[in-house]
Protein backbone atom coordinates (compact mmCIF):
# COMPACT_ATOMS: atom_id res chain seq x y z
CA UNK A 1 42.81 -99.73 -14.59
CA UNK A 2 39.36 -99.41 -16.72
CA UNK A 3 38.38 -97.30 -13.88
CA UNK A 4 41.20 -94.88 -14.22
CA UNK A 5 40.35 -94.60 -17.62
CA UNK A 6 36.78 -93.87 -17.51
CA UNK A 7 37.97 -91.28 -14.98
CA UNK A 8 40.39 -89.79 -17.27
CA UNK A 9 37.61 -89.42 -19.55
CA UNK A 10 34.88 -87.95 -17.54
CA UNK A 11 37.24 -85.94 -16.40
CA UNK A 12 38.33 -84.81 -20.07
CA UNK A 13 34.58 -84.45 -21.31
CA UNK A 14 34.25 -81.90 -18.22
CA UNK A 15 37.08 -79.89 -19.33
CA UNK A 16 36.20 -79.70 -22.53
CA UNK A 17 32.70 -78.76 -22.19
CA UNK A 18 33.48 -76.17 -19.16
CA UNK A 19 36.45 -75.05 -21.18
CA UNK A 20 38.69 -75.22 -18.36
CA UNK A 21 42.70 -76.22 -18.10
CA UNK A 22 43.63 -80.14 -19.28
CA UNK A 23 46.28 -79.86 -16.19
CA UNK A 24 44.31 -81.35 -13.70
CA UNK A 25 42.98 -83.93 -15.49
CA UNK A 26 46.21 -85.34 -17.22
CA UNK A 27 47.29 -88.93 -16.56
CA UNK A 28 50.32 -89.36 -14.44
CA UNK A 29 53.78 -89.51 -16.74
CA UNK A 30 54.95 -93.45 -16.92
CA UNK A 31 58.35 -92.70 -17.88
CA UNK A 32 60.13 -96.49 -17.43
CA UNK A 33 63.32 -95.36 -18.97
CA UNK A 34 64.86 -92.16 -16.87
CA UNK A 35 67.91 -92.52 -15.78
CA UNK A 36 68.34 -94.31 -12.27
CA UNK A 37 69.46 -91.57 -10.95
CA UNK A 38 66.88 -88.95 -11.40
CA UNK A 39 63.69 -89.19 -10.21
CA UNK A 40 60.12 -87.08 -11.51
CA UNK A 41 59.83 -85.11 -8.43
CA UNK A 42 63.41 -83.80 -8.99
CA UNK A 43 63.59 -80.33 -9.28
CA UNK A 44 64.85 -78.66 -12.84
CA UNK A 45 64.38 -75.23 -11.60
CA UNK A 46 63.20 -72.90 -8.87
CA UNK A 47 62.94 -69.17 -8.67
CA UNK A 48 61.93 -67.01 -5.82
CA UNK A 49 59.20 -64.58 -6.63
CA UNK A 50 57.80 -61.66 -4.20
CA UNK A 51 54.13 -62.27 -3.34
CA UNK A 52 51.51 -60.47 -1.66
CA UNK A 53 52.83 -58.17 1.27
CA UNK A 54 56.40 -59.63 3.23
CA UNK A 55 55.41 -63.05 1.90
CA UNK A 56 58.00 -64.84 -1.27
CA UNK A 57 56.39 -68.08 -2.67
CA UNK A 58 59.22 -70.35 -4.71
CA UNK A 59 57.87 -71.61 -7.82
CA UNK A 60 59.66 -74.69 -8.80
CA UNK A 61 59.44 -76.74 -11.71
CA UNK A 62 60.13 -80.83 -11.56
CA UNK A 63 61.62 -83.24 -14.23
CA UNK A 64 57.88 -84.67 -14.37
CA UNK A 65 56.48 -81.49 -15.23
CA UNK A 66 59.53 -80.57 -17.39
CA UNK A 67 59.20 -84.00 -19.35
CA UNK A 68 55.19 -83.55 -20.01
CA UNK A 69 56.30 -79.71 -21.32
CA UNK A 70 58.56 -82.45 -24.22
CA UNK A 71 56.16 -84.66 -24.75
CA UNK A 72 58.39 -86.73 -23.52
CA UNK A 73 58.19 -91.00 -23.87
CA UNK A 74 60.24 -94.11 -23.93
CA UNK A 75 61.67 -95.75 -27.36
CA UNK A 76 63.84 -98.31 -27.41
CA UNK A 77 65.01 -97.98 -23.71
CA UNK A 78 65.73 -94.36 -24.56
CA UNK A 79 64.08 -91.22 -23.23
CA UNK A 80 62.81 -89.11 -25.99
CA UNK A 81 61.02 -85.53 -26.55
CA UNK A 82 57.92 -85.37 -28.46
CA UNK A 83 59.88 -85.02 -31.62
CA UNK A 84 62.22 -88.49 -31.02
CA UNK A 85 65.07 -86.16 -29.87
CA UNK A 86 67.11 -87.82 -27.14
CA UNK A 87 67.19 -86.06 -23.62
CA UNK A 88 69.96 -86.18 -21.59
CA UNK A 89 70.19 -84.19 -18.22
CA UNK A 90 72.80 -81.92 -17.60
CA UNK A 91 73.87 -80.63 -13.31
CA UNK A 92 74.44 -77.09 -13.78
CA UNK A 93 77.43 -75.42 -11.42
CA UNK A 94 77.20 -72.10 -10.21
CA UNK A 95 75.26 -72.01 -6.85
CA UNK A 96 78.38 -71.08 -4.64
CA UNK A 97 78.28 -68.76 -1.46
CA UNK A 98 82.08 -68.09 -1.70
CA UNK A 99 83.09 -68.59 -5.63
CA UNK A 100 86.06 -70.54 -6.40
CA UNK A 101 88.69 -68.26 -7.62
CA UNK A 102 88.40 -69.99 -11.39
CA UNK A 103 84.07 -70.08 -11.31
CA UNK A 104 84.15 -67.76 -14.98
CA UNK A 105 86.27 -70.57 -15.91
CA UNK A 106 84.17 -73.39 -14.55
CA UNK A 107 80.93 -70.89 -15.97
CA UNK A 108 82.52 -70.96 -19.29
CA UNK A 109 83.59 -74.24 -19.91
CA UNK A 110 79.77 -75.61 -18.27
CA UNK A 111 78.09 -72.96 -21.27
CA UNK A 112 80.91 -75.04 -24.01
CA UNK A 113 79.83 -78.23 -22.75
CA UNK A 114 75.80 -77.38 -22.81
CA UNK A 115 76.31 -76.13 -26.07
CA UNK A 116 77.40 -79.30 -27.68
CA UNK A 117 75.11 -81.80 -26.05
CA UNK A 118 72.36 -79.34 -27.76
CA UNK A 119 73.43 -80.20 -30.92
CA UNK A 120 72.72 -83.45 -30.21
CA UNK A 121 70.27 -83.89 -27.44
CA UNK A 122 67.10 -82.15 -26.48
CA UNK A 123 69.00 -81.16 -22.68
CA UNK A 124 66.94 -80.65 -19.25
CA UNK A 125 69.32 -78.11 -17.32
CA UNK A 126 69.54 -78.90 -13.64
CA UNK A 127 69.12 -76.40 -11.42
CA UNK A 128 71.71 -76.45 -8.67
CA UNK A 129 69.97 -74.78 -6.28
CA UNK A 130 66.78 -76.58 -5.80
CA UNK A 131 65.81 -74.57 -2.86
CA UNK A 132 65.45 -71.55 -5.08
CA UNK A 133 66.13 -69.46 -2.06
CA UNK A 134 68.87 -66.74 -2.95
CA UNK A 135 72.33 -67.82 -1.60
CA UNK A 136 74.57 -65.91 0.43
C-alpha cells in the first residue's frame, strides 16, 4: 500500500506542476457499501455520437465514474454524495422496440416516482439501454 501512495503522489506533484488533468492520476473509488446488486462498471448512461467520417463512437458513463462526479463515500453502511445526501439508484423504463400500448402511462408514472425519491435522495438514473446503440 505505501507504494500506491507514493505513486499517487508523484503522480499528483506531476500534474500539478505540468498542469495537466487529475483524471488519470485519481485513486480507484473504494465504495464498500453499494448495493449488491450494482456493480462500478455498471453503466448509468450511454449515448451514441457521430465521429469522424461513417464511424459512431458510444460514450458511456459508469456508476464508478458517476459516483466520483458525487463525491460519493460510505457513512454508516450508507452510500452518500459529497454533501451526506443519500443515493439511491433508480432502473429507468423506456427502451422498447415495440411500445406497450400504456408506455406514456408507464413514462409518466416512472417521471412521478423519480420526482419524489429527489426530494429525498441524491438519485443515479439508470440507463436502460446500456448499449447506447439506437433501438429499432
Amino acid at each position: 500500500m505505501p507504494t500506491h501512495k507514493f505513486l499517487y503522489y508523484a503522480c499528483l506533484c506531476f500534474v500539478l506542476f505540468t498542469s495537466q488533468s487529475l483524471a488519470a492520476c485519481q485513486k480507484p473509488l473504494q465504495i464498500t457499501c453499494l448495493p449488491p446488486e450494482r456493480k462500478l462498471t455498471d453503466i448509468v448512461s450511454a449515448t451514441l455520437s457521430s465521429g469522424i467520417g461513417d464511424s459512431d463512437t458510444v460514450k458511456k458513463v459508469t456508476v464508478e465514474q458517476k459516483l466520483t462526479e458525487l463525491r460519493a463515500s460510505c457513512k454508516n453502511d450508507r452510500l452518500v454524495d459529497g454533501s451526506g445526501r443519500e443515493i439511491r439508484f433508480y432502473e429507468l423504463a423506456g427502451c422498447w422496440g415495440n411500445p406497450p400500448q400504456n408506455y406514456s402511462d408507464i413514462l409518466r408514472a416512472q417521471d412521478e416516482k423519480i420526482r419524489n425519491l429527489e426530494k429525498q435522495y441524491t438519485v443515479i438514473n439508470m440507463t436502460c439501454n446500456p448499449g447506447g446503440i439506437p433501438l429499432p
